[in-house]
C-alpha atoms as a PDB file:
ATOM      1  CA  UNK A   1     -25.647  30.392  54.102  1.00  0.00           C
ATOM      2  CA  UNK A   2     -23.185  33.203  53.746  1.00  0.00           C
ATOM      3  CA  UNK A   3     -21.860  34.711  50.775  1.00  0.00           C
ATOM      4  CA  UNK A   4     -18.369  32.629  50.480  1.00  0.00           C
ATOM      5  CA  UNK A   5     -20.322  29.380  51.143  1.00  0.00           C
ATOM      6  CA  UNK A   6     -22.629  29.880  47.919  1.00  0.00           C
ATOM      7  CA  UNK A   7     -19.514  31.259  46.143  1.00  0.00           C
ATOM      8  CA  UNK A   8     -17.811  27.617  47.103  1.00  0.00           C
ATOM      9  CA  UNK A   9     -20.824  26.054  46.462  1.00  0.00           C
ATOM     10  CA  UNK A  10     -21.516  27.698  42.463  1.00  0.00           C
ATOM     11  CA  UNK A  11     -17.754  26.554  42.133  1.00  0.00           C
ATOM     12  CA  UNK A  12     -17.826  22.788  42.902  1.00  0.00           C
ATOM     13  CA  UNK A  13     -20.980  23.226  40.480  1.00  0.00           C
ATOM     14  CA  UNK A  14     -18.752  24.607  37.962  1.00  0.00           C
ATOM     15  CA  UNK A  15     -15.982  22.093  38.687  1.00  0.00           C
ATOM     16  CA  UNK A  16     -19.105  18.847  38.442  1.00  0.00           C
ATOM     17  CA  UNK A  17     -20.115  20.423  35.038  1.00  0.00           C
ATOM     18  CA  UNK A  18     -16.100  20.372  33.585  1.00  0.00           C
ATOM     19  CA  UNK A  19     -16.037  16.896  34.530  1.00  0.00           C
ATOM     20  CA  UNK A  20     -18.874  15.863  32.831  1.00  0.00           C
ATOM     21  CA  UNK A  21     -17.876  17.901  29.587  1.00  0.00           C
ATOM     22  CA  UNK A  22     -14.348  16.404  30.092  1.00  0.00           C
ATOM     23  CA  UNK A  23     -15.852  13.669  30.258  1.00  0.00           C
ATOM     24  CA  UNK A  24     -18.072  13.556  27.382  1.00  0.00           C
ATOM     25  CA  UNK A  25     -14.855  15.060  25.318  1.00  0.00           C
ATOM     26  CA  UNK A  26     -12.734  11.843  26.301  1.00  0.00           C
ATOM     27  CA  UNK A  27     -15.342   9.326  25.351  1.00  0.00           C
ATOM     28  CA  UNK A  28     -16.032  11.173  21.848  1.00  0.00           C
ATOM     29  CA  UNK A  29     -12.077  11.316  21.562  1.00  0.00           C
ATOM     30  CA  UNK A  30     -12.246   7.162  22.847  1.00  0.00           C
ATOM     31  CA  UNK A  31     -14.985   6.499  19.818  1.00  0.00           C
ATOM     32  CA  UNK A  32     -13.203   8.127  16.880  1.00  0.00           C
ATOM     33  CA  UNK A  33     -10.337   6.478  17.900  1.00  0.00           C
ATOM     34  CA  UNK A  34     -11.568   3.348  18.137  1.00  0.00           C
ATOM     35  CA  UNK A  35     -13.182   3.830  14.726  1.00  0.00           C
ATOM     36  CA  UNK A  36      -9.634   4.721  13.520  1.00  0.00           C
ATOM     37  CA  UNK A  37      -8.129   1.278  14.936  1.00  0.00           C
ATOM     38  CA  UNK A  38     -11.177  -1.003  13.918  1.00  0.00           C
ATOM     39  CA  UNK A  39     -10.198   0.171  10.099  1.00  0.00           C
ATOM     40  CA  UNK A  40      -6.646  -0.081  10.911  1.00  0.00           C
ATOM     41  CA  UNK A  41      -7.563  -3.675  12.560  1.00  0.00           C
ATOM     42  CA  UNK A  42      -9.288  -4.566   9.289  1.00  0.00           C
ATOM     43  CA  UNK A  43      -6.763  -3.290   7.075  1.00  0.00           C
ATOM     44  CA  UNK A  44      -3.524  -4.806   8.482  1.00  0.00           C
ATOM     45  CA  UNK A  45      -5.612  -8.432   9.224  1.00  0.00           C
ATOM     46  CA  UNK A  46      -6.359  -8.335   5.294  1.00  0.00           C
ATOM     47  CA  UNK A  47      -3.141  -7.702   4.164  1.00  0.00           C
ATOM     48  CA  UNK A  48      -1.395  -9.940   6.206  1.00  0.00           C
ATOM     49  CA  UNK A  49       0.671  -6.729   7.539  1.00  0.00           C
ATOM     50  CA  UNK A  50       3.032  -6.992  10.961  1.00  0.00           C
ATOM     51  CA  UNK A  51       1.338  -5.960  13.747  1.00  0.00           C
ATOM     52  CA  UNK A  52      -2.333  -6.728  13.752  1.00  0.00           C
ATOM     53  CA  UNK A  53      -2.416  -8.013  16.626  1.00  0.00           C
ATOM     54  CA  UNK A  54      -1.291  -5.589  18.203  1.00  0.00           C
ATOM     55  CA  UNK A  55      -4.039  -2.875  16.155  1.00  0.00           C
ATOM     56  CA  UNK A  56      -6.801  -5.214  17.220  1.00  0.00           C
ATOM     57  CA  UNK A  57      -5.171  -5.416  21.146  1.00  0.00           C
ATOM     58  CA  UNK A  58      -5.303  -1.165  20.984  1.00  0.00           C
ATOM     59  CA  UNK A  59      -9.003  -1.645  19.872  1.00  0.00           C
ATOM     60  CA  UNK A  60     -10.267  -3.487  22.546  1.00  0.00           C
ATOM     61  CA  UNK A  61      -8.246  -1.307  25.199  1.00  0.00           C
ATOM     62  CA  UNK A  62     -10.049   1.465  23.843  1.00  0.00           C
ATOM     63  CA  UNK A  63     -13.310   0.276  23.952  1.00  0.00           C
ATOM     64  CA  UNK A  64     -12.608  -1.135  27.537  1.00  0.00           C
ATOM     65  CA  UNK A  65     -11.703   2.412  28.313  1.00  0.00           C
ATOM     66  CA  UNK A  66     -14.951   2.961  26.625  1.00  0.00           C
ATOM     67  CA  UNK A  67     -16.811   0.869  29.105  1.00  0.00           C
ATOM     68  CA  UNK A  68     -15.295   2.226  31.697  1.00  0.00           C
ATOM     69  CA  UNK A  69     -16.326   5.699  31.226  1.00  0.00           C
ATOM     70  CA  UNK A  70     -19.719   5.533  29.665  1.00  0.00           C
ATOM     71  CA  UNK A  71     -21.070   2.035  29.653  1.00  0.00           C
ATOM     72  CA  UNK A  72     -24.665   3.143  28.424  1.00  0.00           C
ATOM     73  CA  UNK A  73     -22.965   4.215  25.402  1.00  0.00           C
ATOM     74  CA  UNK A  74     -20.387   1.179  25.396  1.00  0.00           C
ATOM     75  CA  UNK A  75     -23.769  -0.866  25.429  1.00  0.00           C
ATOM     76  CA  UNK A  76     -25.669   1.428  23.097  1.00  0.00           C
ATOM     77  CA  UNK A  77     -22.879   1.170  20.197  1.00  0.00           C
ATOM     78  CA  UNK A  78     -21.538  -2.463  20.544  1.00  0.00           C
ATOM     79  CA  UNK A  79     -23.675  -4.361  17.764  1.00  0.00           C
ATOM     80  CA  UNK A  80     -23.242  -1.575  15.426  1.00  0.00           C
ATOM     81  CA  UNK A  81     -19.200  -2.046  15.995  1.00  0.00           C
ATOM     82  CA  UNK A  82     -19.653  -5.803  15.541  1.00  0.00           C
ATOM     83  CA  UNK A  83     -21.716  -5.270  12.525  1.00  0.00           C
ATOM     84  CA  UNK A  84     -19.186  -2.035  10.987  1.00  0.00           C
ATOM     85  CA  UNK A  85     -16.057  -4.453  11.689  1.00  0.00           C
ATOM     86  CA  UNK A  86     -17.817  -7.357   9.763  1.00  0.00           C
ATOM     87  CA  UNK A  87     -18.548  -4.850   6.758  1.00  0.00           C
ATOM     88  CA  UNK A  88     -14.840  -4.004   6.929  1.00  0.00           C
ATOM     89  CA  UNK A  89     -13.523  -6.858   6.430  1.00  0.00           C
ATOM     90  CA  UNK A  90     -11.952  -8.016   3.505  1.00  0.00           C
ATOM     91  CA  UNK A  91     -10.344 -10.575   1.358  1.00  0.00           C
ATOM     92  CA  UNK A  92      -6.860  -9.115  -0.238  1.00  0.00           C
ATOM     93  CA  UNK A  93      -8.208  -9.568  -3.479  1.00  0.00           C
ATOM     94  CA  UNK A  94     -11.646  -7.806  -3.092  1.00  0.00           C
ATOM     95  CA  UNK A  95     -10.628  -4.489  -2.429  1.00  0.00           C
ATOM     96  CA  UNK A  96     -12.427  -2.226  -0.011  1.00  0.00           C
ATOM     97  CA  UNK A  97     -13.388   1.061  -0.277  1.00  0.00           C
ATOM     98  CA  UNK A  98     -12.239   2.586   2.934  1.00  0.00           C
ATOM     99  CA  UNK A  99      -8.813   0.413   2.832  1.00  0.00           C
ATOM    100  CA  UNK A 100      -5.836   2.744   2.635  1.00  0.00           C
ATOM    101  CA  UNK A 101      -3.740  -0.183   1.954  1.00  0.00           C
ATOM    102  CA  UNK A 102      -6.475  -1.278  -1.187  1.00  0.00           C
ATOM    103  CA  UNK A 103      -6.358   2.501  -1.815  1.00  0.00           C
ATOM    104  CA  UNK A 104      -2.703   3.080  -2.336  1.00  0.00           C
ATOM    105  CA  UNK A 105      -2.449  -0.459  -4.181  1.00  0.00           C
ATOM    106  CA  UNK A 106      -5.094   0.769  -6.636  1.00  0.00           C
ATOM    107  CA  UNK A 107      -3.039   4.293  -6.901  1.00  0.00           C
ATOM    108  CA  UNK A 108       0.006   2.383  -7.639  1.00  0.00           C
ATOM    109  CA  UNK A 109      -1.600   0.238 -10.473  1.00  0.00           C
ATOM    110  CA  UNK A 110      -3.183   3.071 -11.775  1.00  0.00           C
ATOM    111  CA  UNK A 111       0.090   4.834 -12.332  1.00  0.00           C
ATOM    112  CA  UNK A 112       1.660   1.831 -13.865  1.00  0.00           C
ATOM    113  CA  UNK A 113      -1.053   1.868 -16.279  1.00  0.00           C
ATOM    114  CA  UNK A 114      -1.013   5.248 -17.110  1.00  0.00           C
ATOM    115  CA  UNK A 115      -0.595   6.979 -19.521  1.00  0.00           C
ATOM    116  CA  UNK A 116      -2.723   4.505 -21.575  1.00  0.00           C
ATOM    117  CA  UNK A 117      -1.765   3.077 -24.569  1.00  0.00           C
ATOM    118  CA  UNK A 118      -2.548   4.632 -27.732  1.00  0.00           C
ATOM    119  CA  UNK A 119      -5.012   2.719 -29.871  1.00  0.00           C
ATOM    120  CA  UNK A 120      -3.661   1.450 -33.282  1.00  0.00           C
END
């Protein structure tokens, strides 16, 4: 083998490994973004908001895009995103902790409430 062969040869190497980190990158982008939606998902379905539909649409493209690009790990994580999107769910009136929609609702009451009255 000469010298510009192995040199060609250590640099498709080089290029496989990028891939595979690019890769990897992507798919750890893909899951914190699908995190990101599910809560959104939960949030606007709760609340009744416009577009939840559309949230929980984005979700499942993600994790398609998910499956698509790592399906051991699409496979490894699927019950525990059935069983974090159950434990996000939520009735309007039973707020929940990770809601930002409960959140700022609770802020705003709070505020109304404060400062508190003086005893007599």
């Amino acid at each position: 083998m000469s010298a510009n062969n192995a040199r060609r040869h250590q640099t498709g190497r080089t290029e496989v490994a990028d891939l595979g980190r690019r890769r990897t990158e992507k798919v750890l982008g893909l899951l914190h973004l699908r995190e990101r939606l599910a809560l959104a998902a939960a949030e606007y379905e709760a609340h009744d908001l416009d577009g939840a539909f559309e949230v929980f649409q984005q979700q499942l493209d993600i994790e398609t895009a998910i499956r698509s690009l790592a399906p051991q790990v699409y496979e490894a994580r699927w019950t525990e995103w059935l069983e974090r999107d159950a434990a996000l769910a939520h009735a309007p009136e039973a707020p929940h902790p990770e809601c930002g929609h409960c959140q700022l609702l609770a802020r705003r009451s709070l505020s109304r409430d404060w400062p508190p009255a003086e005893a007599s």
